[in-house]
C-alpha atoms as a PDB file:
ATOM      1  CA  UNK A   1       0.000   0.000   0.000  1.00  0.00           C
ATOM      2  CA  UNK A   2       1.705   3.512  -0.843  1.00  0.00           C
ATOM      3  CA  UNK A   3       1.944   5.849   1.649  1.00  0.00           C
ATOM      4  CA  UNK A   4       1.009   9.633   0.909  1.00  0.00           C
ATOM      5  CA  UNK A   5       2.924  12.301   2.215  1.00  0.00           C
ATOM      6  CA  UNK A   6       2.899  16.301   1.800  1.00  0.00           C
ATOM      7  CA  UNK A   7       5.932  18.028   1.701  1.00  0.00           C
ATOM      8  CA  UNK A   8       6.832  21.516   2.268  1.00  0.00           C
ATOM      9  CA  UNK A   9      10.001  22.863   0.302  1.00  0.00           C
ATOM     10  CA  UNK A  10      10.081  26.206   2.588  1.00  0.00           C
ATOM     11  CA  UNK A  11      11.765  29.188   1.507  1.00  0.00           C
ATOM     12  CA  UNK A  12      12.884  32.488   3.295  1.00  0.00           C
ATOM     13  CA  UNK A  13      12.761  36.115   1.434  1.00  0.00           C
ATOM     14  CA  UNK A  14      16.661  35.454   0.700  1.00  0.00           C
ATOM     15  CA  UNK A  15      15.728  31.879  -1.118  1.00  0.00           C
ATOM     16  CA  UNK A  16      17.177  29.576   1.342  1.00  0.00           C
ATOM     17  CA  UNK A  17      15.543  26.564   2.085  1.00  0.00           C
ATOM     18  CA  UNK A  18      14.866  25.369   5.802  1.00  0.00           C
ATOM     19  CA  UNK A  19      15.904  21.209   6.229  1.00  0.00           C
ATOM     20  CA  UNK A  20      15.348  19.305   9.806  1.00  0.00           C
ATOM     21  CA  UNK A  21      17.147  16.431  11.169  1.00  0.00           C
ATOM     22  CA  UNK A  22      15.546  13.181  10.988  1.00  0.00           C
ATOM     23  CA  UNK A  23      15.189  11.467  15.003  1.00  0.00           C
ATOM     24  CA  UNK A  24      17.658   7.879  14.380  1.00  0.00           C
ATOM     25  CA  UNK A  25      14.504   5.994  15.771  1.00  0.00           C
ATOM     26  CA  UNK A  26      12.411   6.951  12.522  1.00  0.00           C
ATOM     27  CA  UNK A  27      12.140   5.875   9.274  1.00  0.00           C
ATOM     28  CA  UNK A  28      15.340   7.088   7.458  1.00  0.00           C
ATOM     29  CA  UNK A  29      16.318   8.411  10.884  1.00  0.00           C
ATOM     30  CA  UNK A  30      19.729  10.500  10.726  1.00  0.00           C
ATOM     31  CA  UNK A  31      19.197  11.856   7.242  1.00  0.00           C
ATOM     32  CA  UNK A  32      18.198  15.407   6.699  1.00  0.00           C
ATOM     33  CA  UNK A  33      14.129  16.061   5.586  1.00  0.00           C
ATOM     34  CA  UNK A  34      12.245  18.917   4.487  1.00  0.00           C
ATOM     35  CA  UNK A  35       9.239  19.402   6.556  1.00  0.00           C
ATOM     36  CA  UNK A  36       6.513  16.502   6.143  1.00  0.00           C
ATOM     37  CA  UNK A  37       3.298  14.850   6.869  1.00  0.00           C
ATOM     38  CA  UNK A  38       1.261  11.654   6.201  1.00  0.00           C
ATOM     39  CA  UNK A  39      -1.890  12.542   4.720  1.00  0.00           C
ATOM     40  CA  UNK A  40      -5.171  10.957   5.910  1.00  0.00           C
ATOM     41  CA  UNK A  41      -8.132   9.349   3.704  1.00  0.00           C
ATOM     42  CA  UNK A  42     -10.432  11.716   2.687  1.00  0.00           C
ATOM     43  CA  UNK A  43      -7.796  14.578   3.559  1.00  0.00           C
ATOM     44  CA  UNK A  44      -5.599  16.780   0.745  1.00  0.00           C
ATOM     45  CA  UNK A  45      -2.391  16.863   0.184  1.00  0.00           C
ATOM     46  CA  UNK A  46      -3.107  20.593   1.308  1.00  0.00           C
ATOM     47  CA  UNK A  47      -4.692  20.849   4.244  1.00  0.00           C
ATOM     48  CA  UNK A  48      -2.537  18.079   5.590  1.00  0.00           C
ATOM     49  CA  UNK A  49       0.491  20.701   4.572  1.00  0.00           C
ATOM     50  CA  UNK A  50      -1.198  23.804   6.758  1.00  0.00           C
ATOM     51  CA  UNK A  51      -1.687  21.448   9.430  1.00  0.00           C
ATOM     52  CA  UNK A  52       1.529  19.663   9.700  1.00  0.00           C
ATOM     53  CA  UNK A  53       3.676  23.056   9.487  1.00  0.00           C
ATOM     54  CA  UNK A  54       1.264  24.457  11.901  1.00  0.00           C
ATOM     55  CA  UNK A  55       1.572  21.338  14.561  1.00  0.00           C
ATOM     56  CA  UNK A  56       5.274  20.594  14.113  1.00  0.00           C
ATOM     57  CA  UNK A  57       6.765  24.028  12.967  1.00  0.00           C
ATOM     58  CA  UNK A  58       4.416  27.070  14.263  1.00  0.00           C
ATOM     59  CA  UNK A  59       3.849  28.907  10.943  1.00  0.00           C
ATOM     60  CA  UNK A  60       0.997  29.749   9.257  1.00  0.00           C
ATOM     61  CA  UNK A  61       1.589  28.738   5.368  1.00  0.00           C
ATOM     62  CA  UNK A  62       0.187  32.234   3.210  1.00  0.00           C
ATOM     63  CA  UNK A  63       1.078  30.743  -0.181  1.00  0.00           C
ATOM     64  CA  UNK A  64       2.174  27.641  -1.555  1.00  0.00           C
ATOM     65  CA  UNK A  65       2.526  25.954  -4.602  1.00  0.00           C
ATOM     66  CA  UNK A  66       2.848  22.311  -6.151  1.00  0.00           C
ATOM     67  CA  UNK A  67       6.499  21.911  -7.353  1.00  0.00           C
ATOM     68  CA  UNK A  68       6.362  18.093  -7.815  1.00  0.00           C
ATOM     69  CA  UNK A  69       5.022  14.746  -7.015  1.00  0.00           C
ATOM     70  CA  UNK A  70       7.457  11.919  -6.411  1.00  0.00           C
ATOM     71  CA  UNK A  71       6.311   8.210  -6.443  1.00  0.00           C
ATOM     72  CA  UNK A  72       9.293   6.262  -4.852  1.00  0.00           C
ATOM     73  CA  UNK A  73       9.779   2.292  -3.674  1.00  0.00           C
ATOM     74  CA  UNK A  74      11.910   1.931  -0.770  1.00  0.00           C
ATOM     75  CA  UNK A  75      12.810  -1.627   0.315  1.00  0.00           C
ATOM     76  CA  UNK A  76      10.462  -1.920   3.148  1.00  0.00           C
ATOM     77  CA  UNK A  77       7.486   0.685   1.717  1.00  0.00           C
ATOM     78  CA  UNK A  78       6.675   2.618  -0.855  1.00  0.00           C
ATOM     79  CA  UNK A  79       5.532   5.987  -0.673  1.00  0.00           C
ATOM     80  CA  UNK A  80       3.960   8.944  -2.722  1.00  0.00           C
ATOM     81  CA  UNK A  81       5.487  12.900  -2.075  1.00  0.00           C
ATOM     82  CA  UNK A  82       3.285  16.027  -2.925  1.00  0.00           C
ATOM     83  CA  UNK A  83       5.700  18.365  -2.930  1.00  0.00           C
ATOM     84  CA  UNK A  84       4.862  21.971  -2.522  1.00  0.00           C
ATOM     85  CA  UNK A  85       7.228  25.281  -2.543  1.00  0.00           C
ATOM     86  CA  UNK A  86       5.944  27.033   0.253  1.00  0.00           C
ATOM     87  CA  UNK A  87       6.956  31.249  -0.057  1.00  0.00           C
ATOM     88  CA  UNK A  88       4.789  32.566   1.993  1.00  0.00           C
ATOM     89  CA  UNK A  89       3.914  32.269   5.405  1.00  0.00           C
ATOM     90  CA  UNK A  90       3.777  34.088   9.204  1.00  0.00           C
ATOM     91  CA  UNK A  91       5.703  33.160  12.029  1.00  0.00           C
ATOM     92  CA  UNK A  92       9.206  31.984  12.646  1.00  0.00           C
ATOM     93  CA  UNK A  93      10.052  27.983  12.289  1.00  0.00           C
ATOM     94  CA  UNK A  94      10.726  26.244  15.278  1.00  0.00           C
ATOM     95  CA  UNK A  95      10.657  22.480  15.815  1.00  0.00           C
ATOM     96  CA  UNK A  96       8.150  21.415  18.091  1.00  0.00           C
ATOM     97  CA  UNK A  97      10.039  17.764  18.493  1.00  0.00           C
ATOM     98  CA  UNK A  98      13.742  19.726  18.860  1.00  0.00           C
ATOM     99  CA  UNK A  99      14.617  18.641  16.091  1.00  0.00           C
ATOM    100  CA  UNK A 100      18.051  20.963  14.913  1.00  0.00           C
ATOM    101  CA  UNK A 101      17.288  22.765  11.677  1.00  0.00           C
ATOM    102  CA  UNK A 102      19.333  24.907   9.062  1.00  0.00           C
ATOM    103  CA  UNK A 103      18.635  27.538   6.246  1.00  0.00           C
ATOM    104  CA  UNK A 104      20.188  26.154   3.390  1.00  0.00           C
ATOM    105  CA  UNK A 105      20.988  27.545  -0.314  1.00  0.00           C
ATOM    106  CA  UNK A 106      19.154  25.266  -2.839  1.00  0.00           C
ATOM    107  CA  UNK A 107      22.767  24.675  -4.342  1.00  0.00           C
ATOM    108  CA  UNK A 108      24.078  23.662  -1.177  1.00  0.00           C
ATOM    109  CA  UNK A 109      21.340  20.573  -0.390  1.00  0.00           C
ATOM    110  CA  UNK A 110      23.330  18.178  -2.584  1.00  0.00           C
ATOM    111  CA  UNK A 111      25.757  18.409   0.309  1.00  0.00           C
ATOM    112  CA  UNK A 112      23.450  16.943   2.882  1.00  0.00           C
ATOM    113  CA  UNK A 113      22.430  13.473   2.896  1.00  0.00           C
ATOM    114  CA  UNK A 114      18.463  13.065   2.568  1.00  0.00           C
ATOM    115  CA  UNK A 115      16.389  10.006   1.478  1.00  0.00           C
ATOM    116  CA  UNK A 116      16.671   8.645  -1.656  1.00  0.00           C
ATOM    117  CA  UNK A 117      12.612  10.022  -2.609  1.00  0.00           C
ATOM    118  CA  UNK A 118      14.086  13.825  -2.674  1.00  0.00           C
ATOM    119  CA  UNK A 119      17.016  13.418  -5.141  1.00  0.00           C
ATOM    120  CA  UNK A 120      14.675  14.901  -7.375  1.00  0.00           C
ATOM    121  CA  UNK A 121      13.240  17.141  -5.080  1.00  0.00           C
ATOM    122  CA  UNK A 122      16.623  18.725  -4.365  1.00  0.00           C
ATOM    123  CA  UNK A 123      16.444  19.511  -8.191  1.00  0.00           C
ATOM    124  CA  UNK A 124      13.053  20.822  -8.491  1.00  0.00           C
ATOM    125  CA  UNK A 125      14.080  23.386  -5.396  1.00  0.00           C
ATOM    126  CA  UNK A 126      16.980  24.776  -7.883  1.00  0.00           C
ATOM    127  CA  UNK A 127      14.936  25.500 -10.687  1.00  0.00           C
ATOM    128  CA  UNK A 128      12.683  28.077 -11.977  1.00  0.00           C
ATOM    129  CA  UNK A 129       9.218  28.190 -12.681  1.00  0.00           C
ATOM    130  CA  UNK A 130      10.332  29.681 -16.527  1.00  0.00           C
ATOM    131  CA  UNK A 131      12.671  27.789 -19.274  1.00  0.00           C
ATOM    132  CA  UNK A 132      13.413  30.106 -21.489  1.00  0.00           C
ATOM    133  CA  UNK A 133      14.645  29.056 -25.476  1.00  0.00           C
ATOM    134  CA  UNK A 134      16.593  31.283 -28.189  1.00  0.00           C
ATOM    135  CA  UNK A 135      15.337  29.591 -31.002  1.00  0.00           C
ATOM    136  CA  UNK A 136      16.188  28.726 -34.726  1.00  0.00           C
ATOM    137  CA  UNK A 137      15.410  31.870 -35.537  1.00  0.00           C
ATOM    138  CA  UNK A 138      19.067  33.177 -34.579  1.00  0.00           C
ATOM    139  CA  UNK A 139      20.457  34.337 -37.530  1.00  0.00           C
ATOM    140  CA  UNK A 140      23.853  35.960 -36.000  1.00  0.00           C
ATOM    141  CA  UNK A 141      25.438  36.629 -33.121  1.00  0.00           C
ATOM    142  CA  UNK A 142      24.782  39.831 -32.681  1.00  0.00           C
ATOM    143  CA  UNK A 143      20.590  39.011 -32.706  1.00  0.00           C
ATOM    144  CA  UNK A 144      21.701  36.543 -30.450  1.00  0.00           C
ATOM    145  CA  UNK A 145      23.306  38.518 -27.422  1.00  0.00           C
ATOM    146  CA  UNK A 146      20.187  41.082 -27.722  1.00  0.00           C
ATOM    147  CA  UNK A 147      17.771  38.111 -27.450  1.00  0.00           C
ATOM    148  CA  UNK A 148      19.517  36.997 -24.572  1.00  0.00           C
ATOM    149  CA  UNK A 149      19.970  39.975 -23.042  1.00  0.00           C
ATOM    150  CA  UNK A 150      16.366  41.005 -23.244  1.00  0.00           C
ATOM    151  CA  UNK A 151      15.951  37.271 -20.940  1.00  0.00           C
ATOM    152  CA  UNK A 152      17.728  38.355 -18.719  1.00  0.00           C
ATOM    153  CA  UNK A 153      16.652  41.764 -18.208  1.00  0.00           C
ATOM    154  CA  UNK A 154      13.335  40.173 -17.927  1.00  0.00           C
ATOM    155  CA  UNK A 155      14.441  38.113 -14.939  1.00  0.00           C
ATOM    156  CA  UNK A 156      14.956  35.208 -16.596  1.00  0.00           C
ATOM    157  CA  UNK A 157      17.504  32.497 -14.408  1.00  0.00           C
ATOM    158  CA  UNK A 158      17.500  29.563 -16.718  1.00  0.00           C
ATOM    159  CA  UNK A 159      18.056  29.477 -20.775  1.00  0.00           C
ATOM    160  CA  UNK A 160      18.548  27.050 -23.490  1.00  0.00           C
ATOM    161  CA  UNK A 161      20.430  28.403 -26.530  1.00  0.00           C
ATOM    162  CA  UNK A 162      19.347  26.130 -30.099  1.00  0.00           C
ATOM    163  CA  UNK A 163      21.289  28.006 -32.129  1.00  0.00           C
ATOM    164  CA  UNK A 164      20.289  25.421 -34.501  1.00  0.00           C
ATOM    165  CA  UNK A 165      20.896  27.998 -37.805  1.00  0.00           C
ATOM    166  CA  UNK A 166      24.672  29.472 -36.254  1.00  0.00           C
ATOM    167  CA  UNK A 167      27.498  28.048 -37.581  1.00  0.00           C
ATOM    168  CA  UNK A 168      29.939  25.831 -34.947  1.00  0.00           C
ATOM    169  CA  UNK A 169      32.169  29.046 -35.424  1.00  0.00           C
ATOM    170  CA  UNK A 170      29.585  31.541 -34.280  1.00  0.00           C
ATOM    171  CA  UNK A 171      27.711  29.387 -31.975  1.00  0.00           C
ATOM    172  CA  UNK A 172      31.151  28.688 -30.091  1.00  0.00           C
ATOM    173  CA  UNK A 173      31.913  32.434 -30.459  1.00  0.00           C
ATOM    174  CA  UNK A 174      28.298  33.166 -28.949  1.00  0.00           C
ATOM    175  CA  UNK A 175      28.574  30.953 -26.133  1.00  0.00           C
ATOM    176  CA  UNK A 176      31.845  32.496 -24.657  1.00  0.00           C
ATOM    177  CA  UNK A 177      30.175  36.380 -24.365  1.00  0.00           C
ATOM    178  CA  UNK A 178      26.571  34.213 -22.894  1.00  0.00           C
ATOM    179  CA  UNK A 179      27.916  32.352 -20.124  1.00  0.00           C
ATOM    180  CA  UNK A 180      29.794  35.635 -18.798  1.00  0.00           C
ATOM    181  CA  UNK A 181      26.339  37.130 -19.147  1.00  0.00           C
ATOM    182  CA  UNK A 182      24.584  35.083 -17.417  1.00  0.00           C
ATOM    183  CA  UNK A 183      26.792  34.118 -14.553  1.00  0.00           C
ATOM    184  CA  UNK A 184      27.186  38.200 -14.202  1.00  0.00           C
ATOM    185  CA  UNK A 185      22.867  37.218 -13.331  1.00  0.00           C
ATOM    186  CA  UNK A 186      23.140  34.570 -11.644  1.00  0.00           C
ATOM    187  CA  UNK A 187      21.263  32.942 -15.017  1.00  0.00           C
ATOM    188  CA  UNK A 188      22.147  28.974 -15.790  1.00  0.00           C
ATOM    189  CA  UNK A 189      22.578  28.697 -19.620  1.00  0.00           C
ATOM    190  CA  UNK A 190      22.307  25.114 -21.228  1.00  0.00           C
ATOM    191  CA  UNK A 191      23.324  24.565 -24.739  1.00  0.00           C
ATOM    192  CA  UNK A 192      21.390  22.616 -27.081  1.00  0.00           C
ATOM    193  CA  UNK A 193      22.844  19.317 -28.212  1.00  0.00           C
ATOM    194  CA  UNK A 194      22.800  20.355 -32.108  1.00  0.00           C
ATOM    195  CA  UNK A 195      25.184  22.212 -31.459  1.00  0.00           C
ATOM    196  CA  UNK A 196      28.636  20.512 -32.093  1.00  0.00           C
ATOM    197  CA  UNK A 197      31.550  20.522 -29.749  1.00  0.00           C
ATOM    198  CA  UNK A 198      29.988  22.083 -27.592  1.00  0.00           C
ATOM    199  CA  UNK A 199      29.228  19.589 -24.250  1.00  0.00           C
ATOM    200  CA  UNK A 200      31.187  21.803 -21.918  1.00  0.00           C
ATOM    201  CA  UNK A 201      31.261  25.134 -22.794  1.00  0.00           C
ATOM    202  CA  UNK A 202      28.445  26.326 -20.353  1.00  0.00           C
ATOM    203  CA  UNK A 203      25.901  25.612 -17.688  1.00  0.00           C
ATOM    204  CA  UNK A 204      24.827  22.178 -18.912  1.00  0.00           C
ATOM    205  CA  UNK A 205      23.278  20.911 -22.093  1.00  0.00           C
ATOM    206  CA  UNK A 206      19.943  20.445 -23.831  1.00  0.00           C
ATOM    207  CA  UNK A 207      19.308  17.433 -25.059  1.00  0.00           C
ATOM    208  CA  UNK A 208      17.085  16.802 -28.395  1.00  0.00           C
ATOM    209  CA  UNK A 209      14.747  13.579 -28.003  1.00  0.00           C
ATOM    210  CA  UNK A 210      16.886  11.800 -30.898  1.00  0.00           C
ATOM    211  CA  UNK A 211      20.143  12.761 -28.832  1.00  0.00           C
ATOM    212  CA  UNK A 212      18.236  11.462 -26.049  1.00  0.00           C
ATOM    213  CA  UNK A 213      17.050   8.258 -26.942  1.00  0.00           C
ATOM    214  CA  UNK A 214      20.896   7.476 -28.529  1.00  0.00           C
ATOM    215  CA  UNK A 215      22.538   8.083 -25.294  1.00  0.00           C
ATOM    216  CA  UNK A 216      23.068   5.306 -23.105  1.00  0.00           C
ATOM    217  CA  UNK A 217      24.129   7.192 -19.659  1.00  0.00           C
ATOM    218  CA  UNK A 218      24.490  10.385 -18.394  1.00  0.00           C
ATOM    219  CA  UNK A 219      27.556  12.331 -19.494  1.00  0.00           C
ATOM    220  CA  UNK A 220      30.595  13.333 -16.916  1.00  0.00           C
ATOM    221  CA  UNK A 221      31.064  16.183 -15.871  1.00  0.00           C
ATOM    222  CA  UNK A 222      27.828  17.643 -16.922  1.00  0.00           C
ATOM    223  CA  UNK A 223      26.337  20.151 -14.481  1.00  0.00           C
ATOM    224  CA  UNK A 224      23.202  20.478 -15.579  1.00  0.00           C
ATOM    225  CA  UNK A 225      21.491  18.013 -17.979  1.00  0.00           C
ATOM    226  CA  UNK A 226      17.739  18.497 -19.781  1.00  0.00           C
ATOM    227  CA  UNK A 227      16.019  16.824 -22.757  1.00  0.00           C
ATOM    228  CA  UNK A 228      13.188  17.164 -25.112  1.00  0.00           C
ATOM    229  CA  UNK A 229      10.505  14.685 -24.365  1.00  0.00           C
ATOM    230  CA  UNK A 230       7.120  13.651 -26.182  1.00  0.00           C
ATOM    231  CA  UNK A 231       5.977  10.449 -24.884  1.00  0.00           C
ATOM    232  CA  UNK A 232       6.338   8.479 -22.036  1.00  0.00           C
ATOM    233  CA  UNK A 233       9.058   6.130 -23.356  1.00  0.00           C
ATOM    234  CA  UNK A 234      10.855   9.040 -23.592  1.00  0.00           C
ATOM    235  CA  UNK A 235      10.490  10.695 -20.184  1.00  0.00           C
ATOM    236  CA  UNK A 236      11.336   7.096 -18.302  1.00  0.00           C
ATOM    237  CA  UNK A 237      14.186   7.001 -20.677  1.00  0.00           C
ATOM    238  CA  UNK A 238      15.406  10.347 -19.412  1.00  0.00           C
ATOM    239  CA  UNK A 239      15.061   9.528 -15.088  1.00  0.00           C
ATOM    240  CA  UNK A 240      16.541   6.376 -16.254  1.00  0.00           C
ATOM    241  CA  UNK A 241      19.989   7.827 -17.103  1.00  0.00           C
ATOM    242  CA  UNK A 242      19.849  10.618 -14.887  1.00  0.00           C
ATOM    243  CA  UNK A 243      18.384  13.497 -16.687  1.00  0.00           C
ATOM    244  CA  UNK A 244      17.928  16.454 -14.002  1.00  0.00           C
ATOM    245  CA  UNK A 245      15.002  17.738 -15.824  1.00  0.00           C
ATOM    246  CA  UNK A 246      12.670  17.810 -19.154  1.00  0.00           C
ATOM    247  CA  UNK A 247      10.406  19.953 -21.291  1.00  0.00           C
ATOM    248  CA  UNK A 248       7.573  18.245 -22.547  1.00  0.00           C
ATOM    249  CA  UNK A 249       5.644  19.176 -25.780  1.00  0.00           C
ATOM    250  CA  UNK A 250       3.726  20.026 -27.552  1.00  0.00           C
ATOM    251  CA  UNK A 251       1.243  20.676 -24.549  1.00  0.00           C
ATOM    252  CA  UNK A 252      -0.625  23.618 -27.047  1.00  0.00           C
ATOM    253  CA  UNK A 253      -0.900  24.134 -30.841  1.00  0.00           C
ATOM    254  CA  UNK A 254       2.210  25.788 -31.572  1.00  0.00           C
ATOM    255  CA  UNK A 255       2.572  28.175 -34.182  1.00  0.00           C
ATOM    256  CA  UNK A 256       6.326  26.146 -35.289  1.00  0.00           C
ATOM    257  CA  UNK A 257       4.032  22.948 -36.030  1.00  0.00           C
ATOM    258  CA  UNK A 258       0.555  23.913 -36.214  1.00  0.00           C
ATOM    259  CA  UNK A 259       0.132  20.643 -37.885  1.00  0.00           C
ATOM    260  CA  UNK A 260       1.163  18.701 -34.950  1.00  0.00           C
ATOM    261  CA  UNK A 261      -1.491  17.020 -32.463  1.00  0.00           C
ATOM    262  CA  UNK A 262      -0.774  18.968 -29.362  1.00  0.00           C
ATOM    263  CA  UNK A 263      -0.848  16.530 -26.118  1.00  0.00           C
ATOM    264  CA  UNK A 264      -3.587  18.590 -23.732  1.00  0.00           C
ATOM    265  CA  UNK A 265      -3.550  19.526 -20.390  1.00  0.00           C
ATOM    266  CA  UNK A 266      -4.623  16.552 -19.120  1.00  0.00           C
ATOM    267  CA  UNK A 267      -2.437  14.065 -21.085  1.00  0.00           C
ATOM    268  CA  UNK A 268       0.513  16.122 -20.098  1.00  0.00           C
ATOM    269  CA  UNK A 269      -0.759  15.743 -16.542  1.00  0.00           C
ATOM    270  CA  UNK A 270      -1.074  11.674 -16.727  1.00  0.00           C
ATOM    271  CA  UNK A 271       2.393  11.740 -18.550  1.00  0.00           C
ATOM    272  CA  UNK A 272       4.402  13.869 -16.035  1.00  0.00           C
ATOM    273  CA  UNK A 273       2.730  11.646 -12.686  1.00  0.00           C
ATOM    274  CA  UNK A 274       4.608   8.424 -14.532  1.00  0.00           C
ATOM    275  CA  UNK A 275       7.896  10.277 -13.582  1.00  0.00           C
ATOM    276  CA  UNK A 276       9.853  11.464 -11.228  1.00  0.00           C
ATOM    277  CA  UNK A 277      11.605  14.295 -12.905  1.00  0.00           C
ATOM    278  CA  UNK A 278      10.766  18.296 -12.943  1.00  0.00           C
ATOM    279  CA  UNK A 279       8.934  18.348 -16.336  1.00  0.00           C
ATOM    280  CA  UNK A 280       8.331  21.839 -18.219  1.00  0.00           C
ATOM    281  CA  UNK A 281       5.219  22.281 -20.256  1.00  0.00           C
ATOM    282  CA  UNK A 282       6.315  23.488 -23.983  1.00  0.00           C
ATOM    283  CA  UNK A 283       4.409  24.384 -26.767  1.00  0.00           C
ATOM    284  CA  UNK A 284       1.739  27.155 -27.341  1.00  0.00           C
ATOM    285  CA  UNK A 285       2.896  28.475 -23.802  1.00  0.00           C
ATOM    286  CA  UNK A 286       1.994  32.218 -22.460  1.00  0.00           C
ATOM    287  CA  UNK A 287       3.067  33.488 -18.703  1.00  0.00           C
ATOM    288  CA  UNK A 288      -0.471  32.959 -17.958  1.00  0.00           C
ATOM    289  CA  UNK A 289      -0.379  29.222 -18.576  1.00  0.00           C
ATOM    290  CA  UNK A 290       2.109  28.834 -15.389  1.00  0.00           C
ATOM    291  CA  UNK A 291      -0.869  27.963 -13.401  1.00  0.00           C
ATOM    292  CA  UNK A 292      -2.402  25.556 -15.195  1.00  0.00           C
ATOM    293  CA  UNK A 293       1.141  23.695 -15.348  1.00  0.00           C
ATOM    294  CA  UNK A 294       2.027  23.695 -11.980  1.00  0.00           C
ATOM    295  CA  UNK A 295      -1.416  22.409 -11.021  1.00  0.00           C
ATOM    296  CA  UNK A 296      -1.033  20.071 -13.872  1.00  0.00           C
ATOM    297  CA  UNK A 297       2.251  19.143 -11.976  1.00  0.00           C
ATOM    298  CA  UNK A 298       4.956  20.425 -14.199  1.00  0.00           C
ATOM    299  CA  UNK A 299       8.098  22.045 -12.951  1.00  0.00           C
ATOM    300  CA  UNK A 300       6.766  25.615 -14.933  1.00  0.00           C
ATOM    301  CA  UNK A 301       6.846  26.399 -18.810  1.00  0.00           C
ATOM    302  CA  UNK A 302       9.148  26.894 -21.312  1.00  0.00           C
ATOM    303  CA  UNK A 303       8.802  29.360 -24.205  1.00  0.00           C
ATOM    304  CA  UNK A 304      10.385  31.127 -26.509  1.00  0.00           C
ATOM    305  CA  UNK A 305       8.238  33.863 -27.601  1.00  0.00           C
ATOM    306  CA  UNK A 306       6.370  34.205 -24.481  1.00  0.00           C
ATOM    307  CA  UNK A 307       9.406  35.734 -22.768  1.00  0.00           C
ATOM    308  CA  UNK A 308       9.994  38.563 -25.267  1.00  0.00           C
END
């Protein structure tokens, strides 16, 4: 029988996220946890959030939202997590079971040793609710750097450069002058896979389904690794060699390939609760779509227009 749990990924005005101590006689006792709860029958994922922080931690949650849902077998149980970024809220944390706690940059939680169910968790907690894509459209790199640059004026923290039409030349010569640009933000930039020798010259890189689907594990000395995804073969494919996160499209008709069937809201809902992975919605998106996809359980939305 899988167990349901709500978790709360709480964050403080600077970002940091607050971790607890697990007691040694629990369950995975000795690891670190973000703050969670079993929820009852007949009882949301929720209310069981509000109650638990209000029981165990003495704040009132203002806003929350879902960030992801994490189906995960253990040896001895298995267990479902619906996770929720919690932003908002009054009072100050305080464990009511002593437990010691800590404020924690999301970059730092790799460096703590949780259970096994939050590897993906500690990912989601990185990212941002917004993907955003220079596309083929990139004609030089000039039109490049004032694309980019209007992302990251816009607040944009994490962007995939295609720079499918560049040649290797350009593209390489465009990469150098982005990833001083966006480090200078605090932006991650990922490069897409078409573009040749170019694994390691930024953030991380993008990987197209076909790249996908021909790679058999997860490059070294990769820091941050995403595909394109359409199906569920190809999303299992991804968690299974340690993809940190997808897009997944096309959710909407798009105006690229108005000819292609998009997949729906609620298709891309049954297709991201088969894995465990932060999943952006793609295809047809506008910033009022965010929403719909976090309720529909993805990670946020990626777009390329949309952020311009």
């Amino acid at each position: 029988m899988q167990i349901r749990v709500a978790v709360g990924v709480i964050k403080n005005p600077q970002g940091q996220v607050l971790i607890a101590l697990r007691d040694d006689a629990r369950h995975q006792g000795g690891l670190w946890e973000f703050s969670d709860g079993k929820i009852e029958v007949g009882e949301t994922a929720e209310h069981e959030l509000q109650r638990e922080l209000k029981e165990e931690l003495g704040i009132e949650v203002v806003h929350a939202t879902r960030l992801i849902t994490i189906n995960h077998q253990y040896p001895d149980k298995a267990v479902q997590l619906q996770v929720f970024t919690v932003d908002q809220f009054t009072g100050e944390p305080h464990s009511a079971e002593n437990q010691p706690m800590q404020w924690v940059n999301p970059s730092d939680l790799k460096n703590y040793a949780l259970p096994a169910a939050n590897a993906a968790i500690i990912t989601a907690a990185q990212l941002p609710p917004y993907y955003a894509i220079l596309d083929d459209s990139v004609i030089d790199v000039r039109y490049a750097m004032r694309t980019l640059q209007t992302f990251l004026a816009n607040g944009l923290k994490l962007i995939q450069a295609r720079l499918k039409n560049l040649s290797t030349e350009d593209s390489h010569v465009f990469i150098q002058q982005a990833t001083l640009l966006c480090q200078q933000h605090g932006a991650i930039l990922l490069i897409n896979s078409a573009v040749k020798q170019a694994d390691n010259l930024a953030d991380g890189l993008h990987l197209t389904s076909r790249d996908l689907m021909a790679m058999h594990h997860r490059p070294a000395l990769i820091k941050w690794l995403s595909a394109s995804c359409h199906n569920l073969e190809e999303l299992q494919y991804a968690q299974h060699i340690g993809v940190d996160f997808v897009v997944l499209a096309p959710v909407l008709t798009t105006q690229t390939h108005p000819d292609t069937t998009p997949l729906g809201w609620q298709q891309f809902a049954e297709l991201v609760n088969q894995c465990n992975l932060p999943v952006y919605a793609l295809g047809g998106q506008t910033l009022a779509d965010l929403t719909t996809a976090q309720q529909a359980g993805g990670q946020g939305i990626a777009a390329i227009r949309a952020f311009l």
